[in-house]
Each structure stands twice: as C-alpha cells, then as structure tokens.
N, C-alpha and C. Protein backbone atom coordinates (compact mmCIF):
# COMPACT_ATOMS: atom_id res chain seq x y z
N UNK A 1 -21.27 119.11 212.14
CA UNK A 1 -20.75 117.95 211.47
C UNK A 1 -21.63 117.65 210.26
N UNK A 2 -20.78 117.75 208.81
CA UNK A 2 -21.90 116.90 208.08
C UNK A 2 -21.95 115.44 207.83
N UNK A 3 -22.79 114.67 207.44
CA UNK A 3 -22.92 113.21 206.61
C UNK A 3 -23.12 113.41 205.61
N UNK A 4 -22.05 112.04 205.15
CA UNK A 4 -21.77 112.20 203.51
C UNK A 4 -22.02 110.33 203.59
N UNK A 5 -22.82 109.83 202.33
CA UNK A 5 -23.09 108.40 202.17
C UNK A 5 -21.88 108.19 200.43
N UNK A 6 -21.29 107.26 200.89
CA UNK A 6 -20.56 106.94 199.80
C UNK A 6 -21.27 106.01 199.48
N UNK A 7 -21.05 105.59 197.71
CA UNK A 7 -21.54 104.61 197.20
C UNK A 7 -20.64 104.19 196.31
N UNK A 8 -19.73 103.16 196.48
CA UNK A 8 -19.21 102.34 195.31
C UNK A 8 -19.65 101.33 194.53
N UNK A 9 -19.76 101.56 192.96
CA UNK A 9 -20.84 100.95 192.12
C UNK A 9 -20.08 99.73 191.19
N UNK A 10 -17.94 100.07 191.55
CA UNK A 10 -17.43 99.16 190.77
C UNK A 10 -15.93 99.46 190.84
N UNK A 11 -15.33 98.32 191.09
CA UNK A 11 -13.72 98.49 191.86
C UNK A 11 -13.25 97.37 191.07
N UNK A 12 -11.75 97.97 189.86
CA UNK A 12 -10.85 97.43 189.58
C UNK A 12 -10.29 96.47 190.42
N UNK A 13 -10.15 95.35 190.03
CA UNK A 13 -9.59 94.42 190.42
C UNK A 13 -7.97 94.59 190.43
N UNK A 14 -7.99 94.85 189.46
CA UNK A 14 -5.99 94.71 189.63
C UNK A 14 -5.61 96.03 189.62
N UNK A 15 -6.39 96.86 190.08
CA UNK A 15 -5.96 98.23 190.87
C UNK A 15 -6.90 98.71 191.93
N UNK A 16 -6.60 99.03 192.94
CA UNK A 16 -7.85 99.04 194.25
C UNK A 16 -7.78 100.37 194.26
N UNK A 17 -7.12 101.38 193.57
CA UNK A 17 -7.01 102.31 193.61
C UNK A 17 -8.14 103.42 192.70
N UNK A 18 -8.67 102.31 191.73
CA UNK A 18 -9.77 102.92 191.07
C UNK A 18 -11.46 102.44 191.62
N UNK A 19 -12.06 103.34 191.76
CA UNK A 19 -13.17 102.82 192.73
C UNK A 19 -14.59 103.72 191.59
N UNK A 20 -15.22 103.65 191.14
CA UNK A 20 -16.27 104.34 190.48
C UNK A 20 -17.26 104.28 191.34
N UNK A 21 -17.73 105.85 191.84
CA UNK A 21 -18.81 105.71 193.13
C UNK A 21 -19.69 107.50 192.58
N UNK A 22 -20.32 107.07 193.71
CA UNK A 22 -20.90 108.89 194.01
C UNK A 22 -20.70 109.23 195.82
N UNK A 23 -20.21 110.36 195.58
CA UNK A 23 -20.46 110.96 196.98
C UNK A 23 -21.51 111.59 197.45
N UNK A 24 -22.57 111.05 198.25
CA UNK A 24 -23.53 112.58 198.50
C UNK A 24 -23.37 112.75 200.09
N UNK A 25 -24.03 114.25 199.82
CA UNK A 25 -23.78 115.11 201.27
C UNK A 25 -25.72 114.72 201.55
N UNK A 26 -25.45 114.36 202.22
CA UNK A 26 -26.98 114.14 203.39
C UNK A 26 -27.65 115.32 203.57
N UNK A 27 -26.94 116.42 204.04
CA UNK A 27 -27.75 117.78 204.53
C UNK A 27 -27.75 118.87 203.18
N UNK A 28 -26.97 118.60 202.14
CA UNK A 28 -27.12 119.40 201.22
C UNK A 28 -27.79 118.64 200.01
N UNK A 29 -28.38 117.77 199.97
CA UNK A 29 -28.48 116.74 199.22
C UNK A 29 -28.46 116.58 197.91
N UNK A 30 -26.52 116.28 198.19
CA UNK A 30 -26.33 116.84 196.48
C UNK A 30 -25.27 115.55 196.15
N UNK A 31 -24.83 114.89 194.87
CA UNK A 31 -24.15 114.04 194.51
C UNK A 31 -23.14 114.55 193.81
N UNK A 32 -21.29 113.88 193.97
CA UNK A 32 -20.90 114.17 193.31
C UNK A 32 -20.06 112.91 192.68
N UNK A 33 -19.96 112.46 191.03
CA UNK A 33 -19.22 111.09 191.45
C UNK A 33 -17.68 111.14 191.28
N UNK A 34 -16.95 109.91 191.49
CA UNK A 34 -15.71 109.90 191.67
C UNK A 34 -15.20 108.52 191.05
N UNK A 35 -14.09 108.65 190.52
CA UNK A 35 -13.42 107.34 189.44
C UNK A 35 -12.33 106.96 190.21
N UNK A 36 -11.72 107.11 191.09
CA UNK A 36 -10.69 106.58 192.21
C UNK A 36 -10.67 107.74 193.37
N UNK A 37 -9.70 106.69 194.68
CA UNK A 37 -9.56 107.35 195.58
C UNK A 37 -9.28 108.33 195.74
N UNK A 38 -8.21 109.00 194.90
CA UNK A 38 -7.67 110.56 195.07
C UNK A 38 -8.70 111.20 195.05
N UNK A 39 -9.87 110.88 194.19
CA UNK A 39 -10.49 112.18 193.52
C UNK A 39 -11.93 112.28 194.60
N UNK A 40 -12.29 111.03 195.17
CA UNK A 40 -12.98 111.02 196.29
C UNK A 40 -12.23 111.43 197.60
N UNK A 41 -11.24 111.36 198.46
CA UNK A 41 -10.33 112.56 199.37
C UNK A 41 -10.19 113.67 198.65
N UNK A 42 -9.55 114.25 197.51
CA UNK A 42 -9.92 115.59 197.27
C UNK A 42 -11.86 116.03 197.50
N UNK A 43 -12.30 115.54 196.75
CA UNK A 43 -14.32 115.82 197.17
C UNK A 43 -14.19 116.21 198.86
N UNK A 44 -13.87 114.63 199.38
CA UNK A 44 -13.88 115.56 201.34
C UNK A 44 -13.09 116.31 201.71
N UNK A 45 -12.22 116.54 201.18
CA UNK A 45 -11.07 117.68 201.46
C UNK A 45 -11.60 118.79 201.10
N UNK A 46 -12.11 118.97 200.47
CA UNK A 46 -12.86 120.52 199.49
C UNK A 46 -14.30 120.59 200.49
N UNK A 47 -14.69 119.28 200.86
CA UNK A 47 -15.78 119.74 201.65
C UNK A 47 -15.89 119.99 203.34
N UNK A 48 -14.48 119.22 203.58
CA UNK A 48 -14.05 120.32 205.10
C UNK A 48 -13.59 121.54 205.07
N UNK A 49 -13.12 121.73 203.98
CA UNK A 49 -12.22 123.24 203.75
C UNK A 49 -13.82 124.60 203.36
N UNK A 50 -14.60 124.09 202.90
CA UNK A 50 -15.77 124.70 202.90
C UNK A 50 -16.96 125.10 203.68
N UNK A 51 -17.02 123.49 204.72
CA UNK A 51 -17.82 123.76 205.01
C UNK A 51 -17.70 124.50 206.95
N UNK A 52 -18.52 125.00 207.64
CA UNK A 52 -18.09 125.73 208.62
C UNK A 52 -17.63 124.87 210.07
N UNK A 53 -16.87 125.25 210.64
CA UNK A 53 -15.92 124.53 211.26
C UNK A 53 -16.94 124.81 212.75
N UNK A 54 -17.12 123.75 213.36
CA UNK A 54 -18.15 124.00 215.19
C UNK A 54 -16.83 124.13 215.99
N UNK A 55 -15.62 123.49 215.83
CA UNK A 55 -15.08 124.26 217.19
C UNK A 55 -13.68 124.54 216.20
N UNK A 56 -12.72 124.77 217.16
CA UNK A 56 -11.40 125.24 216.75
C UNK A 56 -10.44 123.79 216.89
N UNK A 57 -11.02 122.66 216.73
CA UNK A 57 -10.10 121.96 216.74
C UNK A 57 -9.39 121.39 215.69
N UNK A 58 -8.02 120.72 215.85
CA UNK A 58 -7.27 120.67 214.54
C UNK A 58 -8.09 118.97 213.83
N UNK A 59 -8.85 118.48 214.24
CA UNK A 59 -8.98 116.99 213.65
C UNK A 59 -9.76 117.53 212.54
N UNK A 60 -10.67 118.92 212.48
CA UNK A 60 -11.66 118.96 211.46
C UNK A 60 -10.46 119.41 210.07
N UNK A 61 -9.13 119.28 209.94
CA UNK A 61 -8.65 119.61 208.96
C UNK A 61 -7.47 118.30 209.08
N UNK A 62 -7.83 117.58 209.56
CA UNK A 62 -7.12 116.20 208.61
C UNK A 62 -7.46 115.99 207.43
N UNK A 63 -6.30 115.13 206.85
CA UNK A 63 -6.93 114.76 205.53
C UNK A 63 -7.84 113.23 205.75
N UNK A 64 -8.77 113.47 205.17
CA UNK A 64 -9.71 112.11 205.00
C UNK A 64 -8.50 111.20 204.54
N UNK A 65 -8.36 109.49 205.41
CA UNK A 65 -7.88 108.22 205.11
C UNK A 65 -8.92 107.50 204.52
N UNK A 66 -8.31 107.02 203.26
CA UNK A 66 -9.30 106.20 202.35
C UNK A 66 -8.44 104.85 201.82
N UNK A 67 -9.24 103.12 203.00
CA UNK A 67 -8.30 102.34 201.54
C UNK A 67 -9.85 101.55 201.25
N UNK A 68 -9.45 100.33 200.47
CA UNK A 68 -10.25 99.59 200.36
C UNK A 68 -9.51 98.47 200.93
N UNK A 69 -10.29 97.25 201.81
CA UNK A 69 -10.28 96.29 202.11
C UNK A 69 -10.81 95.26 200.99
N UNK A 70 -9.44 94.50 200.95
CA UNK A 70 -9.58 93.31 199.87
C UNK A 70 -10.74 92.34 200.27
C-alpha cells in the first residue's frame, strides 16, 4: 500500500471543482501539483496503475472518489 498526503493551498469558491494543491507520495517522496479534481484522480489513477499490486484484488483498481465538502 502506498501513502500519498494531499495538500490543498486554494479552492474556488464558485466552482468546487477547481482545487490548487500538491500531491506527494510518502514512500517515494516526490510532489506532484494539481489545479482541480480531475487532474488530482487522474495523478492516483496513474499511481495505482503503476504502482505494484500486494494481492489480486479488484478494489486496488477502483477509481479514486474525490469531492470537496462545502
């Protein structure tokens, strides 16, 4: 399993859909940032699809759910 620390630094108000953050991975300790939600679920999507899977089960290839709470 990895950990990943999100950081959101600034969220549109009259769109919740834009979020300006960084993603970092804990064990690789690397940052990547992100200007809305899509583009932060694509980042964890690219980083389950990469990184190595511990068992055969199907939850490690969901797609990451992302909202923001008002």
């Amino acid at each position: 399993m990895e950990n990943y620390i999100v950081r959101i630094y600034r969220r549109d108000r009259t769109d919740p859909q834009r979020v300006n953050g960084v993603l970092e991975s804990v064990e690789r300790e690397t940052q990547q940032a992100f200007a809305d939600l899509d583009t932060l679920s694509a980042l964890l999507e690219s980083k389950l699809e990469t990184s190595p899977t511990e068992s055969t089960c199907s939850t490690h290839h969901r797609r990451p759910t992302l909202a923001l709470a008002k």
